[in-house]
PDB file of N, CA and C in Angstrom:
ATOM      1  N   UNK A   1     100.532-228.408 -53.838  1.00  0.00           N
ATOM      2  CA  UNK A   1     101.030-227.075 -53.834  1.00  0.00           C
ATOM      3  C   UNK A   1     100.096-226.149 -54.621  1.00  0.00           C
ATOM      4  N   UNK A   2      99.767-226.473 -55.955  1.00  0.00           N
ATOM      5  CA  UNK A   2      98.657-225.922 -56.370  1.00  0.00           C
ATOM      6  C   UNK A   2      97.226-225.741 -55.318  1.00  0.00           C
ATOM      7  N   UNK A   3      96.981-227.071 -54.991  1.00  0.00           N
ATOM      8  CA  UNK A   3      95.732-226.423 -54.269  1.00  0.00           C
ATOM      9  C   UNK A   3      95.905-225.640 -52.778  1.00  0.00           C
ATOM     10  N   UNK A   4      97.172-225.334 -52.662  1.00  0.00           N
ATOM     11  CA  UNK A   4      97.413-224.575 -51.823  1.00  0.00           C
ATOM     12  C   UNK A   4      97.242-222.908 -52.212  1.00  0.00           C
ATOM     13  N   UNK A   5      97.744-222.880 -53.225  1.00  0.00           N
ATOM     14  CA  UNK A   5      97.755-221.740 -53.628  1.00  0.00           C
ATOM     15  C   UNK A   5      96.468-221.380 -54.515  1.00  0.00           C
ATOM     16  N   UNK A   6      95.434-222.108 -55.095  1.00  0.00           N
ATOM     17  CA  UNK A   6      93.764-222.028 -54.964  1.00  0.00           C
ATOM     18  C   UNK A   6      93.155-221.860 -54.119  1.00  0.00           C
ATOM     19  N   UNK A   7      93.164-222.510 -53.347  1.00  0.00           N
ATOM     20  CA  UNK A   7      92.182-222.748 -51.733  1.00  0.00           C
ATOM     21  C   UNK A   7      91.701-221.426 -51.876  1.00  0.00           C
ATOM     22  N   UNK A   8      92.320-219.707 -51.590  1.00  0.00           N
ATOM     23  CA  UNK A   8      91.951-219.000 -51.313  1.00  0.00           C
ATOM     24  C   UNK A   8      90.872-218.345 -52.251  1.00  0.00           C
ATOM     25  N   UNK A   9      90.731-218.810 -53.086  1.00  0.00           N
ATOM     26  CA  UNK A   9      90.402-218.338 -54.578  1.00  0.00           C
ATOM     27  C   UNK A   9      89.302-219.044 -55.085  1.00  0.00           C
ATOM     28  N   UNK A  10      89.216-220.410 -54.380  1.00  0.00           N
ATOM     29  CA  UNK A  10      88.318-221.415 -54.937  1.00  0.00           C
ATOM     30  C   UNK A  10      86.550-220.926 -54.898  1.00  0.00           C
ATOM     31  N   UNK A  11      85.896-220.099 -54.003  1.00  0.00           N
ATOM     32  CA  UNK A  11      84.944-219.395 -54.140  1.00  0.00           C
ATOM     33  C   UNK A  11      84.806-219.153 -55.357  1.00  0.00           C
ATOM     34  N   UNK A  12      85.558-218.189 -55.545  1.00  0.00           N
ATOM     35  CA  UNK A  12      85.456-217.246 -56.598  1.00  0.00           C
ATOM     36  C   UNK A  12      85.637-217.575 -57.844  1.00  0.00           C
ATOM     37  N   UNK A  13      86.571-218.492 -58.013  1.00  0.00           N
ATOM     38  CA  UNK A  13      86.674-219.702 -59.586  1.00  0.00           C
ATOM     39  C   UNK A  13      85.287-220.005 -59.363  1.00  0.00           C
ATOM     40  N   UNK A  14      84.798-221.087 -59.008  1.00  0.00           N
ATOM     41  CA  UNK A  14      83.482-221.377 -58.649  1.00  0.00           C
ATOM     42  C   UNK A  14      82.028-220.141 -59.031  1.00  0.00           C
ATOM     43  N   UNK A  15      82.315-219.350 -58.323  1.00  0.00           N
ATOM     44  CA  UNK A  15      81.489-218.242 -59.044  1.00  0.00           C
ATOM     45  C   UNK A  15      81.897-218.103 -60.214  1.00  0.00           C
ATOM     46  N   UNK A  16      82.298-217.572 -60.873  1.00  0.00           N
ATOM     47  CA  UNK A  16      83.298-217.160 -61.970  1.00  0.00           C
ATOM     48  C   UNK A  16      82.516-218.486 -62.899  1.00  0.00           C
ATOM     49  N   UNK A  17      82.812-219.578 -62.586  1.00  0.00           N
ATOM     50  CA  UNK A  17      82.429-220.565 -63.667  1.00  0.00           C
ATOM     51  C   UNK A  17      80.540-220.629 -63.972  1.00  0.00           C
ATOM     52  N   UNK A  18      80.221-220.310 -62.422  1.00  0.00           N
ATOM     53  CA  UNK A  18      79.186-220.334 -62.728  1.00  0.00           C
ATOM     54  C   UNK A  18      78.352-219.423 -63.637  1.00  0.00           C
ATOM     55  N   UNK A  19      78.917-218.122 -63.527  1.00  0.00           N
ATOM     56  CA  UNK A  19      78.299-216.788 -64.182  1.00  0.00           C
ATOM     57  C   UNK A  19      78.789-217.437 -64.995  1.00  0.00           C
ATOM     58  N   UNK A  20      79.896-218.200 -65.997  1.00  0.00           N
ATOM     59  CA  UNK A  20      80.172-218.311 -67.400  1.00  0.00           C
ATOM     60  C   UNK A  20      79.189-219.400 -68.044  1.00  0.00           C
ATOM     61  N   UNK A  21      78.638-220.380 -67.096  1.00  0.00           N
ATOM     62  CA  UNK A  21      78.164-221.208 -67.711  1.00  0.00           C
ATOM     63  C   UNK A  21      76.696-220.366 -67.913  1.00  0.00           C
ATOM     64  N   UNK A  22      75.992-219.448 -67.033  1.00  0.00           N
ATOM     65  CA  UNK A  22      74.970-218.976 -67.411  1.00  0.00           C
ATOM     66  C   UNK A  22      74.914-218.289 -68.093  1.00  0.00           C
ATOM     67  N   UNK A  23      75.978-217.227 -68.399  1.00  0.00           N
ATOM     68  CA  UNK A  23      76.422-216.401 -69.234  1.00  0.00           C
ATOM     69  C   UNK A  23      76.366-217.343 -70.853  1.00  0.00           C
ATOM     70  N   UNK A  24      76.866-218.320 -70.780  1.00  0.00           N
ATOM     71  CA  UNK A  24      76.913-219.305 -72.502  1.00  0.00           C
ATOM     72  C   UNK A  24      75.527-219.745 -72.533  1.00  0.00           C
ATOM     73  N   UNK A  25      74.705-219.797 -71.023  1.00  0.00           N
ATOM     74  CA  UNK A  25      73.353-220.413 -71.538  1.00  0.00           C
ATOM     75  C   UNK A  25      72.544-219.622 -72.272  1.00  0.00           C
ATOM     76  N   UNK A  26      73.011-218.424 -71.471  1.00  0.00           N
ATOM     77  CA  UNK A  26      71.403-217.301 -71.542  1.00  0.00           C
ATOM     78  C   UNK A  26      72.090-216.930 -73.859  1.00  0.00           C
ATOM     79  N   UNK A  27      73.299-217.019 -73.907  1.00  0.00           N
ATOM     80  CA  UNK A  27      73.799-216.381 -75.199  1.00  0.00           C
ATOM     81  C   UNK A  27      72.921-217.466 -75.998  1.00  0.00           C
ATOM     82  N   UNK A  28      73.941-218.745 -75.716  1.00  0.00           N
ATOM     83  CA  UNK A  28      73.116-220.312 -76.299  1.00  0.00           C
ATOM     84  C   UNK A  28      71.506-219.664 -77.169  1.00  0.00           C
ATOM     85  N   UNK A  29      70.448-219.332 -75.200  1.00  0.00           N
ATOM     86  CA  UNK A  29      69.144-219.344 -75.961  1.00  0.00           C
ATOM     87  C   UNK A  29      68.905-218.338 -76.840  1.00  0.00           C
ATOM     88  N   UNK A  30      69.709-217.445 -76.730  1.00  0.00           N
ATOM     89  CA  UNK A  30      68.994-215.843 -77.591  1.00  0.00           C
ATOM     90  C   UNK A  30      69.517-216.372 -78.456  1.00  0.00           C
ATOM     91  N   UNK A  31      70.661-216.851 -79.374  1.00  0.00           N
ATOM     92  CA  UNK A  31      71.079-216.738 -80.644  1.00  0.00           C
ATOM     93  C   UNK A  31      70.216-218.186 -81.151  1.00  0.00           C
ATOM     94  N   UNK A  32      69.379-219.319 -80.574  1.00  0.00           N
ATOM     95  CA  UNK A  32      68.692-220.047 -80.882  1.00  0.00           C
ATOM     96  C   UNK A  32      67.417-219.150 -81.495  1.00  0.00           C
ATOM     97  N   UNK A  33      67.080-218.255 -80.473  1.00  0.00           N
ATOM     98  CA  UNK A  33      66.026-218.075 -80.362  1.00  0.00           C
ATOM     99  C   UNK A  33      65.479-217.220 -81.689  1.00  0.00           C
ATOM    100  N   UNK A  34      66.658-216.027 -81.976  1.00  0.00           N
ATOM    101  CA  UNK A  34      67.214-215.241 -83.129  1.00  0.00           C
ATOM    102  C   UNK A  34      67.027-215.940 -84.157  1.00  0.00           C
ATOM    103  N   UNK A  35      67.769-217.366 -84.278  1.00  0.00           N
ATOM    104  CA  UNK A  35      67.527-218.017 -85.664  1.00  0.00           C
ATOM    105  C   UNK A  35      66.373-218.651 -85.638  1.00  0.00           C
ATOM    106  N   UNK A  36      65.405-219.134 -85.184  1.00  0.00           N
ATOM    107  CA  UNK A  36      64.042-219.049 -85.284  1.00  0.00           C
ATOM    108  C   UNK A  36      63.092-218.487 -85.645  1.00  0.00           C
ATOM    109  N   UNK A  37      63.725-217.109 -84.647  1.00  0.00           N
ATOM    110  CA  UNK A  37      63.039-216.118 -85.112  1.00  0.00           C
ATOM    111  C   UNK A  37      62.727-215.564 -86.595  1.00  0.00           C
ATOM    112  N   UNK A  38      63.938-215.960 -87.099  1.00  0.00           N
ATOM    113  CA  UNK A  38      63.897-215.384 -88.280  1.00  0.00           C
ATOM    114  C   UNK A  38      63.474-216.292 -89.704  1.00  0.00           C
ATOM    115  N   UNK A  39      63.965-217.603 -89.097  1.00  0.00           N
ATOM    116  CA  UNK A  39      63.077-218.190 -90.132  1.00  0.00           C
ATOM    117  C   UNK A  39      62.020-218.481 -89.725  1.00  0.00           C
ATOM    118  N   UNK A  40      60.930-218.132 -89.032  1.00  0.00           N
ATOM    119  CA  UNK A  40      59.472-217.866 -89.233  1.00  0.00           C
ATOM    120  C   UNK A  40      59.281-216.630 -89.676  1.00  0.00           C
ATOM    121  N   UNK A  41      60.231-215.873 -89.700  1.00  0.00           N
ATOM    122  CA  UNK A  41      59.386-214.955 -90.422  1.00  0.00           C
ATOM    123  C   UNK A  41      60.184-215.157 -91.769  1.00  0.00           C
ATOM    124  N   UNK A  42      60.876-216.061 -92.419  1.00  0.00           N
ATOM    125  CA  UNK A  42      61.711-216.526 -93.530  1.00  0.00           C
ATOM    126  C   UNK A  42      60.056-217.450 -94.093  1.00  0.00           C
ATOM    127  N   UNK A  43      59.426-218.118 -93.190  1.00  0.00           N
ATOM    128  CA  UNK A  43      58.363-218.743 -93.791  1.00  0.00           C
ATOM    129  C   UNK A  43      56.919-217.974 -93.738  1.00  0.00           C
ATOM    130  N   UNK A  44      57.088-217.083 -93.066  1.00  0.00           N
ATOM    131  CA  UNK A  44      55.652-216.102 -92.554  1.00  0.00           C
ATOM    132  C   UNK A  44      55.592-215.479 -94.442  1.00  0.00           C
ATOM    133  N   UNK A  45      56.827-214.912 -94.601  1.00  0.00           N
ATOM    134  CA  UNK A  45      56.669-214.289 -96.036  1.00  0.00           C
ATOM    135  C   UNK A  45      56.484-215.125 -96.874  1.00  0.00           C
ATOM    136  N   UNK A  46      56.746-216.343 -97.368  1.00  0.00           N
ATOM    137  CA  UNK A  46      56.638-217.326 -98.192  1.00  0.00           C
ATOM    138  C   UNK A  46      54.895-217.676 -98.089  1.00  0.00           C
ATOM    139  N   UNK A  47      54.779-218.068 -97.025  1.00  0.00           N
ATOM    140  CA  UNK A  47      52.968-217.713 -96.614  1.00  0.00           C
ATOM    141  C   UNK A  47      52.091-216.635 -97.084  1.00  0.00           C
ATOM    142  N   UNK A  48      52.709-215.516 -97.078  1.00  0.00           N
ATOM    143  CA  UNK A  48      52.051-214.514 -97.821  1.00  0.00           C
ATOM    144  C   UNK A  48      51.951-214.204 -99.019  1.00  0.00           C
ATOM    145  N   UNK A  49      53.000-214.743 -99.849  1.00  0.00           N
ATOM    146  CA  UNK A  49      53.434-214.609-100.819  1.00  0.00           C
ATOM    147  C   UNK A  49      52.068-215.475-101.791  1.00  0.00           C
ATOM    148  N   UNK A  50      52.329-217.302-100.821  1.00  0.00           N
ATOM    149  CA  UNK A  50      51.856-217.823-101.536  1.00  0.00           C
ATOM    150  C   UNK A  50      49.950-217.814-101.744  1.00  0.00           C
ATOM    151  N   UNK A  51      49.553-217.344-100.471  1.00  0.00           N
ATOM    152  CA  UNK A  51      48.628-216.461-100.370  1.00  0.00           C
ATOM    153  C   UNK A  51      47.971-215.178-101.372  1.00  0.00           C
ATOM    154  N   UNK A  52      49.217-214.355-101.426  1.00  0.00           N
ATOM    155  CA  UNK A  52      48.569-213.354-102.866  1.00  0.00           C
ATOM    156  C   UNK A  52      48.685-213.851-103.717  1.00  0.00           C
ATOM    157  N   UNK A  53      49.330-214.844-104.175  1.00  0.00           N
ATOM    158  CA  UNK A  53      49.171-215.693-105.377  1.00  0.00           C
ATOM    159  C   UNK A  53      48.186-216.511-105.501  1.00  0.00           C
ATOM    160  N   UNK A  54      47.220-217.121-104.513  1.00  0.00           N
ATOM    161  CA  UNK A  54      46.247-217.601-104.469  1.00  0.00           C
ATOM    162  C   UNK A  54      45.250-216.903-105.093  1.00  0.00           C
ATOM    163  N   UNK A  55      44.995-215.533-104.257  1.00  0.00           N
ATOM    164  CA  UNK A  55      44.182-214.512-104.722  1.00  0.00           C
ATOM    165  C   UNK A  55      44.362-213.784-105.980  1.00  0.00           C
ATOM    166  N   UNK A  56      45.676-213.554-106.419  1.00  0.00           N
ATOM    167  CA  UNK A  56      45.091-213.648-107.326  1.00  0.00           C
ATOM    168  C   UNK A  56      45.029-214.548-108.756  1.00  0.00           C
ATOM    169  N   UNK A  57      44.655-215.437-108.123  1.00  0.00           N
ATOM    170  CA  UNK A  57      44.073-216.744-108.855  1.00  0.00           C
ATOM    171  C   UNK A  57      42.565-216.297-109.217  1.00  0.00           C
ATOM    172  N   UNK A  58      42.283-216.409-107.966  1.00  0.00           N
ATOM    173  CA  UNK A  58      40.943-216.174-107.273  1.00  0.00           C
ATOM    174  C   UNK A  58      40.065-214.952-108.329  1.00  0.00           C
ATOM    175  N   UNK A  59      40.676-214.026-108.295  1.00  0.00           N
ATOM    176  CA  UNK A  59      40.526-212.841-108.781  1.00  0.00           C
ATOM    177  C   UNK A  59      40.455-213.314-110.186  1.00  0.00           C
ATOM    178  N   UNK A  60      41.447-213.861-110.781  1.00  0.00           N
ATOM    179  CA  UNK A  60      41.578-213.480-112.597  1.00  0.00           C
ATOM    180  C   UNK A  60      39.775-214.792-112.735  1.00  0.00           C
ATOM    181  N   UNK A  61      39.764-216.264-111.995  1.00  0.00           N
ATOM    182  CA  UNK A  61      39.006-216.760-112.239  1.00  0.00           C
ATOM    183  C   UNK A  61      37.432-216.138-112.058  1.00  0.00           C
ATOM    184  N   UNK A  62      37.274-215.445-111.127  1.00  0.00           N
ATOM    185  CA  UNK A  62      35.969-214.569-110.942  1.00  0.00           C
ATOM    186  C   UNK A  62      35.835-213.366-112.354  1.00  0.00           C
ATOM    187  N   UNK A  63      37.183-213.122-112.458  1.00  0.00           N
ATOM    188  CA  UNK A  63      36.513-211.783-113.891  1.00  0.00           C
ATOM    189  C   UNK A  63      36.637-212.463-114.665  1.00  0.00           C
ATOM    190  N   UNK A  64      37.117-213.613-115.080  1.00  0.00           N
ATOM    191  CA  UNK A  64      36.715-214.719-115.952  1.00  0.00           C
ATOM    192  C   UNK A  64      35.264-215.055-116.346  1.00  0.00           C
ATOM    193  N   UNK A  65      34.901-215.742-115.599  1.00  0.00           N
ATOM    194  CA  UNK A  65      33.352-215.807-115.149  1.00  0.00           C
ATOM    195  C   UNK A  65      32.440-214.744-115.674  1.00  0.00           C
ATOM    196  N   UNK A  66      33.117-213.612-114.894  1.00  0.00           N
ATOM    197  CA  UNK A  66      32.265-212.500-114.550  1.00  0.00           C
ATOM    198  C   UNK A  66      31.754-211.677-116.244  1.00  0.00           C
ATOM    199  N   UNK A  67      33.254-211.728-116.924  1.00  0.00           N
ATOM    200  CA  UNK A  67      33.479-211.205-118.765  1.00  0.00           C
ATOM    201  C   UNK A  67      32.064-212.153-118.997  1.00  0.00           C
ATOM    202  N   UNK A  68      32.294-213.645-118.611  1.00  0.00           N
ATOM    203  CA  UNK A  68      31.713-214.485-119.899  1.00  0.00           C
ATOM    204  C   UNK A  68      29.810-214.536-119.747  1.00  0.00           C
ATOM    205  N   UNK A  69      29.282-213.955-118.042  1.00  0.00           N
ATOM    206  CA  UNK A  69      28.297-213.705-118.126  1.00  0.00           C
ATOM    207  C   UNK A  69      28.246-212.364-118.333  1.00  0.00           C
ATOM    208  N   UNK A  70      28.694-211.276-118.529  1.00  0.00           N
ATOM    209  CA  UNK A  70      28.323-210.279-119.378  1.00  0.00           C
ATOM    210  C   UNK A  70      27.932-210.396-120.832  1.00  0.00           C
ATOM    211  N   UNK A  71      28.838-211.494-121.215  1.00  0.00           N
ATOM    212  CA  UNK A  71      29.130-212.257-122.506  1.00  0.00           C
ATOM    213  C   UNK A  71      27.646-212.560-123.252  1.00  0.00           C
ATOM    214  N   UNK A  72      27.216-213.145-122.101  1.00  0.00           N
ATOM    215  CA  UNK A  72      26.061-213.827-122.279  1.00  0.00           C
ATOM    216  C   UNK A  72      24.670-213.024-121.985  1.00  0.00           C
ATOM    217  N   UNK A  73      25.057-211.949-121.031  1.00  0.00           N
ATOM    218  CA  UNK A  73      23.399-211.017-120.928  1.00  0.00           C
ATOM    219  C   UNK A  73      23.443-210.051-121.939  1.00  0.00           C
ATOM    220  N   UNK A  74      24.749-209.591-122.746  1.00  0.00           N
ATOM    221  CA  UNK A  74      24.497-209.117-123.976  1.00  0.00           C
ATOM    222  C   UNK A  74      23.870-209.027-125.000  1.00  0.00           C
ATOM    223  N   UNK A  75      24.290-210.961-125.046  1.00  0.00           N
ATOM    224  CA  UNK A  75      23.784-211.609-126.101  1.00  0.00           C
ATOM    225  C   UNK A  75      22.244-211.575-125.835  1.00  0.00           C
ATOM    226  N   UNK A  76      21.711-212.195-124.436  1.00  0.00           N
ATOM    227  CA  UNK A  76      20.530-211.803-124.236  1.00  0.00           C
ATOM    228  C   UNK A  76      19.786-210.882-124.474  1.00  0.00           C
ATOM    229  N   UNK A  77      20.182-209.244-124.220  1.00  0.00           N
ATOM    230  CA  UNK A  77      19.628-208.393-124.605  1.00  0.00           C
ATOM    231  C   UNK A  77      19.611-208.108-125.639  1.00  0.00           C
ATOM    232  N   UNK A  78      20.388-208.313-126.756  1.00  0.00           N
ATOM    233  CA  UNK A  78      20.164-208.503-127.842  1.00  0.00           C
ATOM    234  C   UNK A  78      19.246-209.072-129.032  1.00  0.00           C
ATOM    235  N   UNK A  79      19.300-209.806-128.082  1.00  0.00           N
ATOM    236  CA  UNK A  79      18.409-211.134-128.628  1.00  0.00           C
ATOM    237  C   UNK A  79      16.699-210.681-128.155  1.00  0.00           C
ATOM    238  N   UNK A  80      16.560-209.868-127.139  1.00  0.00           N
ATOM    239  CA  UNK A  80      15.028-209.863-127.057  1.00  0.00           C
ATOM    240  C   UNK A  80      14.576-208.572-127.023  1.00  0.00           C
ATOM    241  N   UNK A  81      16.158-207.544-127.447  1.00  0.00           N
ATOM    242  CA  UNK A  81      15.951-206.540-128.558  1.00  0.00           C
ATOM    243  C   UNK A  81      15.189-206.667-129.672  1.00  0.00           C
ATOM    244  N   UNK A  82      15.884-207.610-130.606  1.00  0.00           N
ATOM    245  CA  UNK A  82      15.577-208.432-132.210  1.00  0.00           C
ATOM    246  C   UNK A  82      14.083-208.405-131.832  1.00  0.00           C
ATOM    247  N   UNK A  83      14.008-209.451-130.530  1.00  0.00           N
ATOM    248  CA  UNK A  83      12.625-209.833-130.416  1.00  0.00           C
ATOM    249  C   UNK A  83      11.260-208.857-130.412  1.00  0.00           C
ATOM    250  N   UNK A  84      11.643-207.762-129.553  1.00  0.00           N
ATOM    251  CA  UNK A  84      10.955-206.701-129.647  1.00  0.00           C
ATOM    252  C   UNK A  84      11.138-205.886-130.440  1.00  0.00           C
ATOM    253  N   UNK A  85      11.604-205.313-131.435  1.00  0.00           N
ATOM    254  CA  UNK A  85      11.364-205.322-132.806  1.00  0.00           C
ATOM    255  C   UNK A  85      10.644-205.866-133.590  1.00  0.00           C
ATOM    256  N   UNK A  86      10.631-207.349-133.579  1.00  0.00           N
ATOM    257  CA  UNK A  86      10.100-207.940-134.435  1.00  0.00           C
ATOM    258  C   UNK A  86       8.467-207.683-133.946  1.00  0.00           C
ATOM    259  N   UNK A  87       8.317-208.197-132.714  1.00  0.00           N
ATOM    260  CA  UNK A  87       6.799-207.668-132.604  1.00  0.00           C
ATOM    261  C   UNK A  87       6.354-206.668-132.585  1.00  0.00           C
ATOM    262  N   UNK A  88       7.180-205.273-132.722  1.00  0.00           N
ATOM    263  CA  UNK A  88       6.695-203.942-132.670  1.00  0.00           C
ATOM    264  C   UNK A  88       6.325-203.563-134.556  1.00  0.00           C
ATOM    265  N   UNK A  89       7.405-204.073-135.301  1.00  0.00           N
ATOM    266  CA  UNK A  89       6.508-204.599-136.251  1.00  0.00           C
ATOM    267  C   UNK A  89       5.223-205.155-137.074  1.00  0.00           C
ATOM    268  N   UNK A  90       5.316-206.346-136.402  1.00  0.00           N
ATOM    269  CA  UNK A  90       4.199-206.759-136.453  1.00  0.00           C
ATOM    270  C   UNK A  90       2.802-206.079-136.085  1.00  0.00           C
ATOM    271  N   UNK A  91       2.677-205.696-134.903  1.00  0.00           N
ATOM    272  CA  UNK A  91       2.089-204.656-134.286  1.00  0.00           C
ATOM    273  C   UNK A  91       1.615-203.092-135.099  1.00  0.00           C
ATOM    274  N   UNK A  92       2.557-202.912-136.105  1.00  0.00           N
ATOM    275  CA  UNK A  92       2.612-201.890-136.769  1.00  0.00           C
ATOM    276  C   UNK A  92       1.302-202.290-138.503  1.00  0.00           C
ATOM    277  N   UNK A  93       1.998-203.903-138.346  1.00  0.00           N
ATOM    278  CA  UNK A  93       1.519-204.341-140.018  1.00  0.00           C
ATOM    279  C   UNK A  93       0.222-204.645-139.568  1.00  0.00           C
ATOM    280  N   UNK A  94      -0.564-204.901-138.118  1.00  0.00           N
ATOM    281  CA  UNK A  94      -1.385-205.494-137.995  1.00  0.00           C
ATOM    282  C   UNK A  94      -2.798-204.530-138.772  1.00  0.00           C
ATOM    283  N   UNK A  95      -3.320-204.820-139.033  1.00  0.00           N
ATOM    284  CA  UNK A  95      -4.846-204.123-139.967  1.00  0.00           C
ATOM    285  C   UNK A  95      -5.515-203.603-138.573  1.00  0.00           C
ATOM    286  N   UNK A  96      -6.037-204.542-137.543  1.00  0.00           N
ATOM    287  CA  UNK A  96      -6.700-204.201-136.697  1.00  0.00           C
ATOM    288  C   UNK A  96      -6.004-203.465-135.718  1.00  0.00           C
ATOM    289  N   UNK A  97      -4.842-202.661-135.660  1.00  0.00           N
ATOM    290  CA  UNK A  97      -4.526-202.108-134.999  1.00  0.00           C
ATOM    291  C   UNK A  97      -5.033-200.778-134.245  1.00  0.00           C
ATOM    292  N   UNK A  98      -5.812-200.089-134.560  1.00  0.00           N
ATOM    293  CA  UNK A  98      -6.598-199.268-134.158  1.00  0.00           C
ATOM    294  C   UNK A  98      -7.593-200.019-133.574  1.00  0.00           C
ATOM    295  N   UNK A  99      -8.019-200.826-133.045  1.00  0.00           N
ATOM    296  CA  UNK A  99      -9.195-201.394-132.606  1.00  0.00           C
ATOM    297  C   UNK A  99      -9.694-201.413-131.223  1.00  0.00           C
ATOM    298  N   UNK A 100     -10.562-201.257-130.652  1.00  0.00           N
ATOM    299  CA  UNK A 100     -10.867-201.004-129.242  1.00  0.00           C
ATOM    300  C   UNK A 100     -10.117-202.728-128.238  1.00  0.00           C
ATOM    301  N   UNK A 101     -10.691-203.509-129.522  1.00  0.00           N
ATOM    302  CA  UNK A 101     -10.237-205.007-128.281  1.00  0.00           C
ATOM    303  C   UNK A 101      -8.700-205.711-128.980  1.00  0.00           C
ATOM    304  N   UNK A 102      -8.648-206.777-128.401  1.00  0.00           N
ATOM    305  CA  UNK A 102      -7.250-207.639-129.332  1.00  0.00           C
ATOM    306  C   UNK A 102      -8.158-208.725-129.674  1.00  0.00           C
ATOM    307  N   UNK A 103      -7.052-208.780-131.003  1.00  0.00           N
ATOM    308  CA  UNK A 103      -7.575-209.904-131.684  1.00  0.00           C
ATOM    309  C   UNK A 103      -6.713-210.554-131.399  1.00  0.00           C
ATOM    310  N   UNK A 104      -6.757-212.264-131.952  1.00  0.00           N
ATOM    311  CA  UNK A 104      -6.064-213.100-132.216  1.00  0.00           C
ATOM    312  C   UNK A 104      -4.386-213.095-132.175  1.00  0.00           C
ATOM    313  N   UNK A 105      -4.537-212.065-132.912  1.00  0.00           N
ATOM    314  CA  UNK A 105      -2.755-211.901-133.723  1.00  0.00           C
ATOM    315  C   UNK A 105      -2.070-210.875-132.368  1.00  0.00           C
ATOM    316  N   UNK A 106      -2.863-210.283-131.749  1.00  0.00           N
ATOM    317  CA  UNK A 106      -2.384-209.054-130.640  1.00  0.00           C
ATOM    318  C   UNK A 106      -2.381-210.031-129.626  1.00  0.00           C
ATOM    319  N   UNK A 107      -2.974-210.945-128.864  1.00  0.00           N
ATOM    320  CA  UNK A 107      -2.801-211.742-127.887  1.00  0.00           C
ATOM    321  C   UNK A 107      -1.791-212.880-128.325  1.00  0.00           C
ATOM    322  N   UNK A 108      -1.385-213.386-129.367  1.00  0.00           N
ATOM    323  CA  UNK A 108      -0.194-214.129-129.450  1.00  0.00           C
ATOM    324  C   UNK A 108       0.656-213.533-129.332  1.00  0.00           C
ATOM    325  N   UNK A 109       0.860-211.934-130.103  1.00  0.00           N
ATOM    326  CA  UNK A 109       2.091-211.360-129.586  1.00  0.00           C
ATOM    327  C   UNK A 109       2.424-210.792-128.212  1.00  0.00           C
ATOM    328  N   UNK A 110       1.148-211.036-127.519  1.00  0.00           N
ATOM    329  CA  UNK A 110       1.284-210.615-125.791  1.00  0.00           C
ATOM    330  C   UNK A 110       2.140-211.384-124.965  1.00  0.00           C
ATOM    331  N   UNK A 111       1.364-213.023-125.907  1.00  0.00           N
ATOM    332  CA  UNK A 111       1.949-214.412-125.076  1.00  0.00           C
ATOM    333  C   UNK A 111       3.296-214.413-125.312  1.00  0.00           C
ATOM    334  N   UNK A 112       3.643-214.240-126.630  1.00  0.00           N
ATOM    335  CA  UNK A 112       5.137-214.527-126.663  1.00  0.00           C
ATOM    336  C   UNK A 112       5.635-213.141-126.083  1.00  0.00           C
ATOM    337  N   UNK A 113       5.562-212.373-125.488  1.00  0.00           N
ATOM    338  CA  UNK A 113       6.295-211.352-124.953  1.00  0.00           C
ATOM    339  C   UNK A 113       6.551-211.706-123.247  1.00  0.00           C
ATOM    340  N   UNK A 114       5.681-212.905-123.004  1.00  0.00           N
ATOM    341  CA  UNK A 114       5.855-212.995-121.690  1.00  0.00           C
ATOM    342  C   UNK A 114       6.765-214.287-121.617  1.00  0.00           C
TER     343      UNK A 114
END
């Protein structure tokens, strides 16, 4: 008696089920697709994150470096400041300093200047 009173209808249940089952598929993939979506970009930022933190790693270790050879051509120039001083000195105490040629004492202080 029931499927008497379906029969006429049974098409259309049939359709009906079918649009629902595609209807739950197509929802199914988007709200899959949604939560994916979002945790890659839940890990895309964590990536970036851990990325500028790399850099600046990167960064503090290079002006690290960078301070301690300043550190050091300071000291250098300093140091062959002193140095040239000291032979401009010398240069000053030398007797033969007015002299057309170098002596002895003027060509050692040449050598050590080079």
């Amino acid at each position: 008696m029931l499927k008497a009173l379906i029969s006429p209808y049974l098409g259309w249940i049939y359709g009906a089920v079918a649009v629902a089952a595609v209807a739950g598929a197509i929802f199914t993939y988007h709200a899959i697709y949604e939560r994916g979506w979002d945790a890659r970009g839940v890990v895309a930022e964590q990536e970036k994150e851990a990325m500028r933190q790399a850099n600046d790693r990167a960064i503090a270790a290079a002006e690290k470096g960078l301070r301690e050879d300043i550190a050091g051509l300071v000291l250098e120039k300093k140091r062959l400041e002193n140095e040239n001083a000291r032979l401009d000195a010398e240069a000053d105490q030398d007797s033969d300093a007015g002299a057309c040629g170098l002596n002895r004492n003027s060509v050692q202080r040449l050598n050590a200047v080079r």
